[in-house]
PDB file of N, CA and C in Angstrom:
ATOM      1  N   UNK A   1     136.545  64.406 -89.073  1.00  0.00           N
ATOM      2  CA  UNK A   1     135.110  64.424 -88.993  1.00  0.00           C
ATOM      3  C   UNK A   1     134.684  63.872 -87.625  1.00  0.00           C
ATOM      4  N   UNK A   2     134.030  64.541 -86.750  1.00  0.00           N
ATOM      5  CA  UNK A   2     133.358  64.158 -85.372  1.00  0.00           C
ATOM      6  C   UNK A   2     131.964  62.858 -85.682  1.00  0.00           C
ATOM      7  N   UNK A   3     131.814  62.399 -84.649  1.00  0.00           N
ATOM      8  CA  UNK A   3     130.848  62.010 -84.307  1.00  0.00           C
ATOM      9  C   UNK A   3     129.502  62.597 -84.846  1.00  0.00           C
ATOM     10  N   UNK A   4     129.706  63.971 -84.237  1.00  0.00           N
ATOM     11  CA  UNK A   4     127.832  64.888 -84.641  1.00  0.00           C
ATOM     12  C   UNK A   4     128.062  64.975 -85.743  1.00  0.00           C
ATOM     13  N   UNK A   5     129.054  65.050 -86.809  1.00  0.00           N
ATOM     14  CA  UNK A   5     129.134  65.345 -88.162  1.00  0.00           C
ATOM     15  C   UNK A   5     128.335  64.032 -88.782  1.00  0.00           C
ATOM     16  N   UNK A   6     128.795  63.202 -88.593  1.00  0.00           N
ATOM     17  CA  UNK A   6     128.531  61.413 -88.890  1.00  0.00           C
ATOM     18  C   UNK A   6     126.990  61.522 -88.965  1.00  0.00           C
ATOM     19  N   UNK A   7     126.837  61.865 -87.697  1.00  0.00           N
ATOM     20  CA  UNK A   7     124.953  61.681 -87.377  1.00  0.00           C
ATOM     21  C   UNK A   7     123.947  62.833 -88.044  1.00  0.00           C
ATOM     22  N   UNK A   8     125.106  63.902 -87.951  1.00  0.00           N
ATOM     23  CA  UNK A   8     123.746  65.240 -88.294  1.00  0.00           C
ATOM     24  C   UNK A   8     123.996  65.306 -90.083  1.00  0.00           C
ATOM     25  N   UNK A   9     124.864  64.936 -90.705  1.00  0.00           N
ATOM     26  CA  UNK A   9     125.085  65.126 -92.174  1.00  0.00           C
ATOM     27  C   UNK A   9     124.542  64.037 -92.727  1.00  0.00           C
ATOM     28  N   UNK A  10     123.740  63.271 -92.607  1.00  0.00           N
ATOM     29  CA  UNK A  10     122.413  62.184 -93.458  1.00  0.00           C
ATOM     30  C   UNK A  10     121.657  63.127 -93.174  1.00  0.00           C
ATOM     31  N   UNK A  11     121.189  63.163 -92.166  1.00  0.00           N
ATOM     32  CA  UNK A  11     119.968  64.093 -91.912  1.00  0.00           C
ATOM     33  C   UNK A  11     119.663  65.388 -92.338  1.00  0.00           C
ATOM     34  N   UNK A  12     120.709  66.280 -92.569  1.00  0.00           N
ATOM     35  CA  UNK A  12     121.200  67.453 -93.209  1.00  0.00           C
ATOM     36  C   UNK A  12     120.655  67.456 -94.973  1.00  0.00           C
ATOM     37  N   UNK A  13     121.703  66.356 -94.901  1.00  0.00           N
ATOM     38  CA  UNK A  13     121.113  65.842 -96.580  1.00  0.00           C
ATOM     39  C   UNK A  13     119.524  65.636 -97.004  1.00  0.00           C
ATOM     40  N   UNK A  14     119.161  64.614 -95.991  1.00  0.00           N
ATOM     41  CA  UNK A  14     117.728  64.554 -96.357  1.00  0.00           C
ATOM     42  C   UNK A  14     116.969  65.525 -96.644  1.00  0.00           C
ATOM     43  N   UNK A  15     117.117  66.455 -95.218  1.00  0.00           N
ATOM     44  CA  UNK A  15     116.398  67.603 -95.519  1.00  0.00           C
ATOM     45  C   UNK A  15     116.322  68.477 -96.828  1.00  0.00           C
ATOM     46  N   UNK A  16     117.747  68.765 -97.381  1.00  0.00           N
ATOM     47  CA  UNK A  16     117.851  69.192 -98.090  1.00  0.00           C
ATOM     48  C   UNK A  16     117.043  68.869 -99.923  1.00  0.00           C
ATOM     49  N   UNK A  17     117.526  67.555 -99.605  1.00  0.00           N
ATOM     50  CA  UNK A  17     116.426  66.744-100.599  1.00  0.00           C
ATOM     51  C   UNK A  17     115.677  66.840-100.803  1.00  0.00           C
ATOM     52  N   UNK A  18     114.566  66.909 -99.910  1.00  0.00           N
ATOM     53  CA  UNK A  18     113.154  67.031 -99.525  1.00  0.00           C
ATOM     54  C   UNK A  18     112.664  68.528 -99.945  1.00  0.00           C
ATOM     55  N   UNK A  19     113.368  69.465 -99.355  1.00  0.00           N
ATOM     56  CA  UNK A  19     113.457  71.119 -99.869  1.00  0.00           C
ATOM     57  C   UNK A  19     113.564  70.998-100.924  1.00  0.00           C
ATOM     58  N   UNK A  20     114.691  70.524-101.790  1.00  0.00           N
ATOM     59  CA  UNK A  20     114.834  70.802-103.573  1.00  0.00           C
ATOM     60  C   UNK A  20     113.561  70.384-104.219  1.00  0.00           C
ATOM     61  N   UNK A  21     112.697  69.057-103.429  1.00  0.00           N
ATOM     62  CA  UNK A  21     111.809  68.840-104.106  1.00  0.00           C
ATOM     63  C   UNK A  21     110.806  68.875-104.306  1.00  0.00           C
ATOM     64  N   UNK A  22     110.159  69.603-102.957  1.00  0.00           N
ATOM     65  CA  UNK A  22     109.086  70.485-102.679  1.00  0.00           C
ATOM     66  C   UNK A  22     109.189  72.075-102.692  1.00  0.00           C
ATOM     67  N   UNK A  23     110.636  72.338-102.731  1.00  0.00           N
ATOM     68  CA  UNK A  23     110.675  74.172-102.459  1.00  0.00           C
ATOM     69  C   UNK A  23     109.747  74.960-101.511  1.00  0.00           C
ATOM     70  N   UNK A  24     109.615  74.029-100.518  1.00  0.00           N
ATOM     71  CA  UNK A  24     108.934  74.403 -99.425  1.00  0.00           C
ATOM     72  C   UNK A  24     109.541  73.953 -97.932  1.00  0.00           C
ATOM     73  N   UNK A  25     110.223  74.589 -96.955  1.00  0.00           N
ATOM     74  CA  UNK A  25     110.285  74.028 -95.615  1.00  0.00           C
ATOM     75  C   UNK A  25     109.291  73.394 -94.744  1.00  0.00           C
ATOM     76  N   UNK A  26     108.178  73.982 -94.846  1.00  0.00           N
ATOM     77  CA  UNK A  26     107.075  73.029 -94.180  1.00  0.00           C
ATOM     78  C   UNK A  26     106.984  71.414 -94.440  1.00  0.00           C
ATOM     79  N   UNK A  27     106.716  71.319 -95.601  1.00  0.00           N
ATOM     80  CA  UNK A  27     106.623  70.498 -96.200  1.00  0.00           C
ATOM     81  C   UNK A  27     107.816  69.342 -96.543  1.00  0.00           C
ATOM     82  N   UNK A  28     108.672  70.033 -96.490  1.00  0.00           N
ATOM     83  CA  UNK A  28     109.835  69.770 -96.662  1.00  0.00           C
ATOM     84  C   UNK A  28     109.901  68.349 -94.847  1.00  0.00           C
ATOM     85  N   UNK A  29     110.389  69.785 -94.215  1.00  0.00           N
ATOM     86  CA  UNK A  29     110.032  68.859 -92.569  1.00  0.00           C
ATOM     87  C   UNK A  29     108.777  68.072 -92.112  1.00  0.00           C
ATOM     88  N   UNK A  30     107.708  67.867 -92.906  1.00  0.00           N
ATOM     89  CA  UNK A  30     106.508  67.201 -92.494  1.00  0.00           C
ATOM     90  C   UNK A  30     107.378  65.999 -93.152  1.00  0.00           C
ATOM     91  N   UNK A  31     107.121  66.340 -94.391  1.00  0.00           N
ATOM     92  CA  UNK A  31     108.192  64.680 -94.951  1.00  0.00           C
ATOM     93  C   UNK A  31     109.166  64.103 -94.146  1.00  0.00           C
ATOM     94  N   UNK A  32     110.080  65.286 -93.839  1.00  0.00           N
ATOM     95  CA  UNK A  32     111.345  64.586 -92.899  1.00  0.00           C
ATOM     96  C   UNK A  32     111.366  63.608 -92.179  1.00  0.00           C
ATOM     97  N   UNK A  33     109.616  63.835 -91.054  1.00  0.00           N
ATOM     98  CA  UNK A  33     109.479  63.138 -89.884  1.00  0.00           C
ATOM     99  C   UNK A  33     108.926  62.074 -90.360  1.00  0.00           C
ATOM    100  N   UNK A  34     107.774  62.268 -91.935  1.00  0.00           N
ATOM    101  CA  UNK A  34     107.319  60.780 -92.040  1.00  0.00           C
ATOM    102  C   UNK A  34     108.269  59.680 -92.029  1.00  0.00           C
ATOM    103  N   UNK A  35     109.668  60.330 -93.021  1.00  0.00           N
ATOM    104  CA  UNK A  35     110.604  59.445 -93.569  1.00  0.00           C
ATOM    105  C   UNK A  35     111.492  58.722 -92.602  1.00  0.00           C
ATOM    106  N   UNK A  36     111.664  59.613 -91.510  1.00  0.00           N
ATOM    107  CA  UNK A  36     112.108  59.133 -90.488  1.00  0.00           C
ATOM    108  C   UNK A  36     111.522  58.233 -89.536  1.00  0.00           C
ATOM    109  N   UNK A  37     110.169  58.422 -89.685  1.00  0.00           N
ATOM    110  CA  UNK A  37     109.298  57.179 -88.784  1.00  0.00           C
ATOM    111  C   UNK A  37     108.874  55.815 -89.112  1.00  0.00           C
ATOM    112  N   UNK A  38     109.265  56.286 -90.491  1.00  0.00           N
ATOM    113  CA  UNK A  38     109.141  54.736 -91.455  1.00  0.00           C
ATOM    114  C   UNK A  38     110.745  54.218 -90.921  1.00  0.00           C
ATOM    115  N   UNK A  39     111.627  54.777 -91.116  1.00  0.00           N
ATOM    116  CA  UNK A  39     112.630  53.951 -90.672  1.00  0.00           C
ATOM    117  C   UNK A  39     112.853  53.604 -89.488  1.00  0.00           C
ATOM    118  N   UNK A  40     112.275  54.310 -88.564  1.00  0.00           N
ATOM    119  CA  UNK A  40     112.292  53.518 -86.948  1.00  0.00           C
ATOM    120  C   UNK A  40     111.194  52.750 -86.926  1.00  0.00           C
ATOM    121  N   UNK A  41     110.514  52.491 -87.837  1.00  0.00           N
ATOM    122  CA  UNK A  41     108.636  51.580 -87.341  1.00  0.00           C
ATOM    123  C   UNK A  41     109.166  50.265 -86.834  1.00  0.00           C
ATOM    124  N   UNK A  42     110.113  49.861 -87.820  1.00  0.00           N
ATOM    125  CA  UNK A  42     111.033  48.458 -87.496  1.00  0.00           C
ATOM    126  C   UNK A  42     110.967  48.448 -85.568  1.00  0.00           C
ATOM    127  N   UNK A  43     111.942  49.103 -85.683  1.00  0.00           N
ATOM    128  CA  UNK A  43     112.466  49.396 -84.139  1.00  0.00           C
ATOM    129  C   UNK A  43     111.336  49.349 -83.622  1.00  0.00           C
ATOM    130  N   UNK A  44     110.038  50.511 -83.439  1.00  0.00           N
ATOM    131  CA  UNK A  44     109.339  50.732 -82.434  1.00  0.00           C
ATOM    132  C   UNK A  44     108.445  49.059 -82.830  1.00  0.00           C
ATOM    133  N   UNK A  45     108.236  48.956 -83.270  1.00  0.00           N
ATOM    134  CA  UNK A  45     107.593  47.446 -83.618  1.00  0.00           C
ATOM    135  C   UNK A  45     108.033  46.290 -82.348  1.00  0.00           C
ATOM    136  N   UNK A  46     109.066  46.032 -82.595  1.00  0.00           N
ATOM    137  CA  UNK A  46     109.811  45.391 -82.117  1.00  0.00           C
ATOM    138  C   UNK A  46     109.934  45.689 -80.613  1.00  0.00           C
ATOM    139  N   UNK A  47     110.379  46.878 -80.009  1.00  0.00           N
ATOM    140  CA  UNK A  47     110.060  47.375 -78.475  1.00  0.00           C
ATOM    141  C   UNK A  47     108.594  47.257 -78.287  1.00  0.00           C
ATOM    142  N   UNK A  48     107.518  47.497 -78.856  1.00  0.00           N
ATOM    143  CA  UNK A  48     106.228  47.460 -78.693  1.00  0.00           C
ATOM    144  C   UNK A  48     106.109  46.245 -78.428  1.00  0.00           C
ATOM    145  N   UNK A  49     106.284  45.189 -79.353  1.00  0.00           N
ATOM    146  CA  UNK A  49     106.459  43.945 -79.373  1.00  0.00           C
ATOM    147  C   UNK A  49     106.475  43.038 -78.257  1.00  0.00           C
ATOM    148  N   UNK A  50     108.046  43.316 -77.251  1.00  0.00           N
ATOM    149  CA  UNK A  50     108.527  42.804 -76.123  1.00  0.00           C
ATOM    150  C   UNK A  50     107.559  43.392 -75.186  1.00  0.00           C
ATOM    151  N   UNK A  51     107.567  44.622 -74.896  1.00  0.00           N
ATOM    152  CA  UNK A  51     106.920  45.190 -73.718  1.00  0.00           C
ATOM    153  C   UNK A  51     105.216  44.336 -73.995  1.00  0.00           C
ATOM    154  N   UNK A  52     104.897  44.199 -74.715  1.00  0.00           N
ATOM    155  CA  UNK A  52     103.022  43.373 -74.750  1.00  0.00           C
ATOM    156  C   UNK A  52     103.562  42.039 -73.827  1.00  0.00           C
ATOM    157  N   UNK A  53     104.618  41.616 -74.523  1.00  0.00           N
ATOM    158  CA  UNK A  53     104.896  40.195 -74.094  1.00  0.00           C
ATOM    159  C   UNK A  53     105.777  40.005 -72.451  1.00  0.00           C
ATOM    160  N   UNK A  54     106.174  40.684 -72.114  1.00  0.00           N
ATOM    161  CA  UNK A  54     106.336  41.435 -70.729  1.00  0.00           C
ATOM    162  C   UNK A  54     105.384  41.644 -69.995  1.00  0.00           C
ATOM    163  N   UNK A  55     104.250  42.103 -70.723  1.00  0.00           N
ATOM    164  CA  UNK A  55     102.428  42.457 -70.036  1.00  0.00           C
ATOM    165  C   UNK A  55     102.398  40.913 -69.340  1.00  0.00           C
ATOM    166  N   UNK A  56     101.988  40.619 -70.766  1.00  0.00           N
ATOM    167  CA  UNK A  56     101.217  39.230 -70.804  1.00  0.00           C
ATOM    168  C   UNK A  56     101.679  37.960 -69.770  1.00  0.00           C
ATOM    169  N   UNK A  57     102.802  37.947 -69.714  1.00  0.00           N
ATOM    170  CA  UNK A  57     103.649  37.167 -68.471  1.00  0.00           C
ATOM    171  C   UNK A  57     103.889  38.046 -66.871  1.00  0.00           C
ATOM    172  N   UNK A  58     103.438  38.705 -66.866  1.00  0.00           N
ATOM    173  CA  UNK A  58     103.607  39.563 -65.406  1.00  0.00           C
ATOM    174  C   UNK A  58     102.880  39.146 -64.336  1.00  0.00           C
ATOM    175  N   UNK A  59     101.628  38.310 -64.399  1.00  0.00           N
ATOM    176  CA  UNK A  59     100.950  38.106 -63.534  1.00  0.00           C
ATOM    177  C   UNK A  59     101.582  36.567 -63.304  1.00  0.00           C
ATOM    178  N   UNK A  60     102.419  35.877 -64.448  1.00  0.00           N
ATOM    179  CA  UNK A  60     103.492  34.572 -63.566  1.00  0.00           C
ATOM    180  C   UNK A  60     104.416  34.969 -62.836  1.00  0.00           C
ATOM    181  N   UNK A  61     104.978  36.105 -63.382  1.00  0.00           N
ATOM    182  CA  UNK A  61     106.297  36.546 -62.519  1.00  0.00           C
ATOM    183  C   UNK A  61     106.033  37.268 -61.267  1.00  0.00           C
ATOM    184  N   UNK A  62     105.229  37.628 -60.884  1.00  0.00           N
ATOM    185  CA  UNK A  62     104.610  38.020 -59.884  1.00  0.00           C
ATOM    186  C   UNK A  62     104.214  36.663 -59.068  1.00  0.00           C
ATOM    187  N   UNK A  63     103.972  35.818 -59.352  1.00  0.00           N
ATOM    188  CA  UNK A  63     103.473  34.651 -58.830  1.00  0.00           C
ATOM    189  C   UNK A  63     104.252  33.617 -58.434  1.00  0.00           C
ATOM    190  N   UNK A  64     105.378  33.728 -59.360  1.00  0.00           N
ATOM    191  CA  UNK A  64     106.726  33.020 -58.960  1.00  0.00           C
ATOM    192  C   UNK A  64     107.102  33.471 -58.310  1.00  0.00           C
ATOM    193  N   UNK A  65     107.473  35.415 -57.828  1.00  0.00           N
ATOM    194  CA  UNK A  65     108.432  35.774 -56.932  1.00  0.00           C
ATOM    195  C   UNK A  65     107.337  35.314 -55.537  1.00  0.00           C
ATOM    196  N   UNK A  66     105.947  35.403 -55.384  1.00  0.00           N
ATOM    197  CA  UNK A  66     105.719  35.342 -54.282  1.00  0.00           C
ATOM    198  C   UNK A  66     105.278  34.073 -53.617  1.00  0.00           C
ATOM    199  N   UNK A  67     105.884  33.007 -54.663  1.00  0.00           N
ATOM    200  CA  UNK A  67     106.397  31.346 -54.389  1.00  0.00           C
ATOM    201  C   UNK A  67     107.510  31.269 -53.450  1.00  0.00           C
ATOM    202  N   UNK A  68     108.310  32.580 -54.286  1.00  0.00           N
ATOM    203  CA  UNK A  68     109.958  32.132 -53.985  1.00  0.00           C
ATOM    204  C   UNK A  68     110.046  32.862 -52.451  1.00  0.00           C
ATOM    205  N   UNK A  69     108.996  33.690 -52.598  1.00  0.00           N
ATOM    206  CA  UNK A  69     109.492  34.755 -51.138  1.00  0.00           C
ATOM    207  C   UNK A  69     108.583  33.830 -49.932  1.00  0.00           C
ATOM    208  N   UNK A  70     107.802  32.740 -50.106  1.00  0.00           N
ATOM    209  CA  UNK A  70     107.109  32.042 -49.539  1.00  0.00           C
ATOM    210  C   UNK A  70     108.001  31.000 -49.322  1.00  0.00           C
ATOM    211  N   UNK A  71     108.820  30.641 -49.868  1.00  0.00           N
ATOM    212  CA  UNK A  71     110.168  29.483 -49.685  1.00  0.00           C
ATOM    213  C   UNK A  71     110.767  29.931 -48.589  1.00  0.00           C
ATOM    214  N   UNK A  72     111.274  30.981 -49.282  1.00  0.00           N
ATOM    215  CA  UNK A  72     112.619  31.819 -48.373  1.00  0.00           C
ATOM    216  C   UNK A  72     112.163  31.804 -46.866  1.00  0.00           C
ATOM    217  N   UNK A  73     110.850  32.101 -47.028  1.00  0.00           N
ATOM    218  CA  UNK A  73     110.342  32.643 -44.897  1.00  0.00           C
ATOM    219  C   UNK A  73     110.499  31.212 -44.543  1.00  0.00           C
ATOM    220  N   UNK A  74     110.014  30.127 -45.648  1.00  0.00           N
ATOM    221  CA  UNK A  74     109.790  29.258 -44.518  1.00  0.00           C
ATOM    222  C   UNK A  74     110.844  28.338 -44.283  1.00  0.00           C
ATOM    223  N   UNK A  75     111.858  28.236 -44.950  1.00  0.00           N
ATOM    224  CA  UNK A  75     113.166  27.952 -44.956  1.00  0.00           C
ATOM    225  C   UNK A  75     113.497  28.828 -43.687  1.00  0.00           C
ATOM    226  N   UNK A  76     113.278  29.987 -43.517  1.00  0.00           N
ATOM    227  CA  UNK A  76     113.950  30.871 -42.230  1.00  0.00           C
ATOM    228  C   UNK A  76     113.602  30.476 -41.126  1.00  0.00           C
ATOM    229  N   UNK A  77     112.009  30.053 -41.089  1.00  0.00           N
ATOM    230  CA  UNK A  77     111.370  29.544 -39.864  1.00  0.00           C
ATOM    231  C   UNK A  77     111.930  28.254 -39.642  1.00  0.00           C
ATOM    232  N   UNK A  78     112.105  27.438 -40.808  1.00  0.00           N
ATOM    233  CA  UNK A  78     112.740  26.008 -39.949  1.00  0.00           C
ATOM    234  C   UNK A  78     114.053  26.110 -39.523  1.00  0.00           C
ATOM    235  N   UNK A  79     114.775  27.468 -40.344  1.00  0.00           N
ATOM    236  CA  UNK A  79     116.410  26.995 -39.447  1.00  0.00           C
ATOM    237  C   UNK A  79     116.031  27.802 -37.896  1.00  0.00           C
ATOM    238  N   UNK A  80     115.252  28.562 -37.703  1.00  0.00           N
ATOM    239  CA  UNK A  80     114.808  29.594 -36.898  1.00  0.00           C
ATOM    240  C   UNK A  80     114.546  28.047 -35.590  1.00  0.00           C
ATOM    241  N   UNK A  81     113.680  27.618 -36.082  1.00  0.00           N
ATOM    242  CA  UNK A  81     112.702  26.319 -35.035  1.00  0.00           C
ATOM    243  C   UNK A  81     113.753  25.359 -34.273  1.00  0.00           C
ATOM    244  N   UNK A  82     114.350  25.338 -35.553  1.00  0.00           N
ATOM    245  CA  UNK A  82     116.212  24.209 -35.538  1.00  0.00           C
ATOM    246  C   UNK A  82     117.273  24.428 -34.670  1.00  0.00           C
ATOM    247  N   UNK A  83     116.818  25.766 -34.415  1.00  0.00           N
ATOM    248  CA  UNK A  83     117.745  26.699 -33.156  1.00  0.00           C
ATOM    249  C   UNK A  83     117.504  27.009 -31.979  1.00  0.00           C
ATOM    250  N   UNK A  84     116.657  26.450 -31.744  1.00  0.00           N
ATOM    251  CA  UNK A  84     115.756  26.863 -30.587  1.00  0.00           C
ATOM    252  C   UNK A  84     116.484  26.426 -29.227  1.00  0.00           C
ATOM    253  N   UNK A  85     117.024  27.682 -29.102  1.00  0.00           N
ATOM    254  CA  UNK A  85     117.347  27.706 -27.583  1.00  0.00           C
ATOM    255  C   UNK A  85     116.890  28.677 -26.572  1.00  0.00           C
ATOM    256  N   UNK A  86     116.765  28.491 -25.302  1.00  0.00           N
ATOM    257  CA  UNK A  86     115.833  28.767 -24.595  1.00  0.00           C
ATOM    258  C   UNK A  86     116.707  29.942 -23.523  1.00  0.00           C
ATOM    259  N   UNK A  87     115.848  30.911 -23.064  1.00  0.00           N
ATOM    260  CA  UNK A  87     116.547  31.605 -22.584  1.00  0.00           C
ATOM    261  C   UNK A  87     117.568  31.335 -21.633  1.00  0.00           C
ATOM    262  N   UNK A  88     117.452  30.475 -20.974  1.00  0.00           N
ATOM    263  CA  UNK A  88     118.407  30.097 -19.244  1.00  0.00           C
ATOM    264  C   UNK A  88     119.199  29.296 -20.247  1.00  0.00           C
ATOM    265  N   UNK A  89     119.417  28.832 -21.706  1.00  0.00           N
ATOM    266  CA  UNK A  89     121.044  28.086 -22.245  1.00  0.00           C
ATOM    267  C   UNK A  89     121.949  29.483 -22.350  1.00  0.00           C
ATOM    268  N   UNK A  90     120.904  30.145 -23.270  1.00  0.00           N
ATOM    269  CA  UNK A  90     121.773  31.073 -23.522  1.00  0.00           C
ATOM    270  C   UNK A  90     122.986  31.994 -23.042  1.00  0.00           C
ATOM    271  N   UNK A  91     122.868  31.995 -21.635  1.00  0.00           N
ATOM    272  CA  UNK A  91     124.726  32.297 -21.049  1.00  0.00           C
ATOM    273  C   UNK A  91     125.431  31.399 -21.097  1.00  0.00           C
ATOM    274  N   UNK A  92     125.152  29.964 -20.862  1.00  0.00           N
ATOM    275  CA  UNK A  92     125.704  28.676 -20.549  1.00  0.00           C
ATOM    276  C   UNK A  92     126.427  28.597 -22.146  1.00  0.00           C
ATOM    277  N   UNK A  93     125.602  28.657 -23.562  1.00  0.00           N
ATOM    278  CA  UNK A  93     125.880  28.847 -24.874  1.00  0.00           C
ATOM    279  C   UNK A  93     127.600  29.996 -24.649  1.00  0.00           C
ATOM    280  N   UNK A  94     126.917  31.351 -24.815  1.00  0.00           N
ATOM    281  CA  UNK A  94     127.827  32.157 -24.628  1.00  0.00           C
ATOM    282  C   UNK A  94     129.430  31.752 -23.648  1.00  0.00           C
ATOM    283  N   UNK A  95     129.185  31.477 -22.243  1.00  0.00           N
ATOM    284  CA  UNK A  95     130.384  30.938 -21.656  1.00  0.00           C
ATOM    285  C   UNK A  95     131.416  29.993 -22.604  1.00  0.00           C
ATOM    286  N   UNK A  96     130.337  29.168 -23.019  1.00  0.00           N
ATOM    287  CA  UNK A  96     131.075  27.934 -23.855  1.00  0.00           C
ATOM    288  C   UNK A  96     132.064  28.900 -24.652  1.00  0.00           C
ATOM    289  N   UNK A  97     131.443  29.298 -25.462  1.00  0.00           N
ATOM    290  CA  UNK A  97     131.882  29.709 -26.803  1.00  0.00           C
ATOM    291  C   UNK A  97     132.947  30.633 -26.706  1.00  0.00           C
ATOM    292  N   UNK A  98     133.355  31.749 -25.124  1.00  0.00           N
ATOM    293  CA  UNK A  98     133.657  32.136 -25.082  1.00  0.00           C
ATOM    294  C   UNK A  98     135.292  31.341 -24.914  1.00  0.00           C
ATOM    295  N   UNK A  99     135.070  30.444 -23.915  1.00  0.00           N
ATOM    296  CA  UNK A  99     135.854  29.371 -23.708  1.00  0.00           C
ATOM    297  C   UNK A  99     136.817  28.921 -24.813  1.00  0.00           C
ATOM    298  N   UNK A 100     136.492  28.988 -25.836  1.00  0.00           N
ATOM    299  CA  UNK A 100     136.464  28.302 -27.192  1.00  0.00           C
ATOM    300  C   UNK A 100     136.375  27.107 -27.355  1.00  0.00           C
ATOM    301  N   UNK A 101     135.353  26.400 -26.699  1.00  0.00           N
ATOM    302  CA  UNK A 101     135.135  25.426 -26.774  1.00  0.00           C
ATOM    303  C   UNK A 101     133.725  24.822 -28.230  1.00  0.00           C
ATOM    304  N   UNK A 102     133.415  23.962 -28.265  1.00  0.00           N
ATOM    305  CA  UNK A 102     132.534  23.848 -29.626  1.00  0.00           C
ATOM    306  C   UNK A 102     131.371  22.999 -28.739  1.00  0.00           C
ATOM    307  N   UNK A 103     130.091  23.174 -29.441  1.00  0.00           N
ATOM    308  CA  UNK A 103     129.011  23.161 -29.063  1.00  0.00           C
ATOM    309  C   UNK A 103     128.860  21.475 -28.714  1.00  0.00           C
ATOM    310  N   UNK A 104     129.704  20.514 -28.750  1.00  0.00           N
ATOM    311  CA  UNK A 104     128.934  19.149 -28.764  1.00  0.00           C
ATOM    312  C   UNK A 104     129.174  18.623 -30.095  1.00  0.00           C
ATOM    313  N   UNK A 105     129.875  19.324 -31.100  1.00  0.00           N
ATOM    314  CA  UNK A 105     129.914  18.831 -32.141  1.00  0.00           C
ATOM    315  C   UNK A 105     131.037  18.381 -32.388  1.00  0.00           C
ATOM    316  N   UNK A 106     131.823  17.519 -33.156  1.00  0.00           N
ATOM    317  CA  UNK A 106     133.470  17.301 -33.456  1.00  0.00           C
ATOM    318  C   UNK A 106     133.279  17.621 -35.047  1.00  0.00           C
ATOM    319  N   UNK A 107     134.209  18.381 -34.622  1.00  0.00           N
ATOM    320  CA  UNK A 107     134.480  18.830 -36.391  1.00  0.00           C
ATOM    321  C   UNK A 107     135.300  17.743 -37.108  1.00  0.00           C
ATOM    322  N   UNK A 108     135.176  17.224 -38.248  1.00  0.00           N
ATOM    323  CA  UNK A 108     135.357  16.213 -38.933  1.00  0.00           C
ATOM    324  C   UNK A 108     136.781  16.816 -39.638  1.00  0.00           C
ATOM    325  N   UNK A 109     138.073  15.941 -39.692  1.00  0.00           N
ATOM    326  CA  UNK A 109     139.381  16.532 -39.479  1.00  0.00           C
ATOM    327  C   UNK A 109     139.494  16.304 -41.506  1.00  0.00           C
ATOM    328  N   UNK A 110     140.084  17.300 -41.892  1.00  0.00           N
ATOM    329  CA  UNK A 110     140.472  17.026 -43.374  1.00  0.00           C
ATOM    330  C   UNK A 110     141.143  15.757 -43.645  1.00  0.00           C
ATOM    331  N   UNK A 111     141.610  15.440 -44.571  1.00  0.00           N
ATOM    332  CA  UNK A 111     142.437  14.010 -44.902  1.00  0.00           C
ATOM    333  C   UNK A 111     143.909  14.374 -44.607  1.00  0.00           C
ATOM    334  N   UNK A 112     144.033  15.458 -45.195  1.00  0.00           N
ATOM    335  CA  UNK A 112     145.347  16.401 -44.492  1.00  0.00           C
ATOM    336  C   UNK A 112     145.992  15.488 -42.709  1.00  0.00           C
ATOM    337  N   UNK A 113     145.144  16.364 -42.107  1.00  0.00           N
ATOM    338  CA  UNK A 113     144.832  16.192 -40.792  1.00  0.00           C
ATOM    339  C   UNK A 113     145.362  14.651 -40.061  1.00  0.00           C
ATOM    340  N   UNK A 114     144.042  13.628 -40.800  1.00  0.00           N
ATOM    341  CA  UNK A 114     144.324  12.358 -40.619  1.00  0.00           C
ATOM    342  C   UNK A 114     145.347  11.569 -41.153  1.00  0.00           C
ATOM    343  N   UNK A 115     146.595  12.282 -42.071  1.00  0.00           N
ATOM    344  CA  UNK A 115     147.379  11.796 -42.571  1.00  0.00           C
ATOM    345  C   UNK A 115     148.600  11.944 -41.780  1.00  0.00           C
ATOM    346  N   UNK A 116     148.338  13.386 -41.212  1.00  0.00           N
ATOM    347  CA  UNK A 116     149.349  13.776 -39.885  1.00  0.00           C
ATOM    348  C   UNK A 116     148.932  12.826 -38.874  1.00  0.00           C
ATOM    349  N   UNK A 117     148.244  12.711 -38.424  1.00  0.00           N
ATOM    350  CA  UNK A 117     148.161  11.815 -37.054  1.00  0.00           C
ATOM    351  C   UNK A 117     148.352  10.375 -37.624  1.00  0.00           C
TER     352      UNK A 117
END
């Protein structure tokens, strides 16, 4: 037995039900769909449900992201400000670095390191 067998043979049945007991196809399928919409009302209830409550909070989440995107720039601008080097370093920067030398800073040696020396 497949899959479509599984799904389409309730439904098959119903119909059929519905026919024996109206002896009418119209009627028969008007029922079908009521019977079937009563059993999804649950469901659509429930999706209806979330999506209102999704509404109803959208104008925070909107308000939070444009907190967070108001963080982010200005976090960018201070490392941006923090960096500020001026055009005439900037080859002097580059030479260095090319050098491989380090900016003025000493890199702080692991424990590793200080255990060797």
């Amino acid at each position: 037995m497949s899959f479509v067998d599984i799904v389409v043979w309730p439904f098959a049945r119903l119909l059929e039900v519905l026919y024996n007991w109206t002896s009418s196809y119209g009627l028969a399928i008007i029922l079908f769909a009521l019977v079937v919409n009563l059993i999804l009302l649950p469901f659509m209830a429930k999706s209806k449900k979330g999506i209102m409550k999704t509404t109803r909070i959208q104008p925070q989440l909107k308000e939070l992201e444009k907190n967070k995107l108001e963080a982010e720039n200005s976090e960018i601008v201070d490392i941006v400000r923090g960096m500020s080097i001026s055009l005439t370093e900037l080859p002097l920067l580059f030479e260095k670095l090319k050098d491989g030398g380090t900016l003025g800073q000493s890199v702080p040696k692991s424990e590793e390191e200080k255990e060797e020396n």
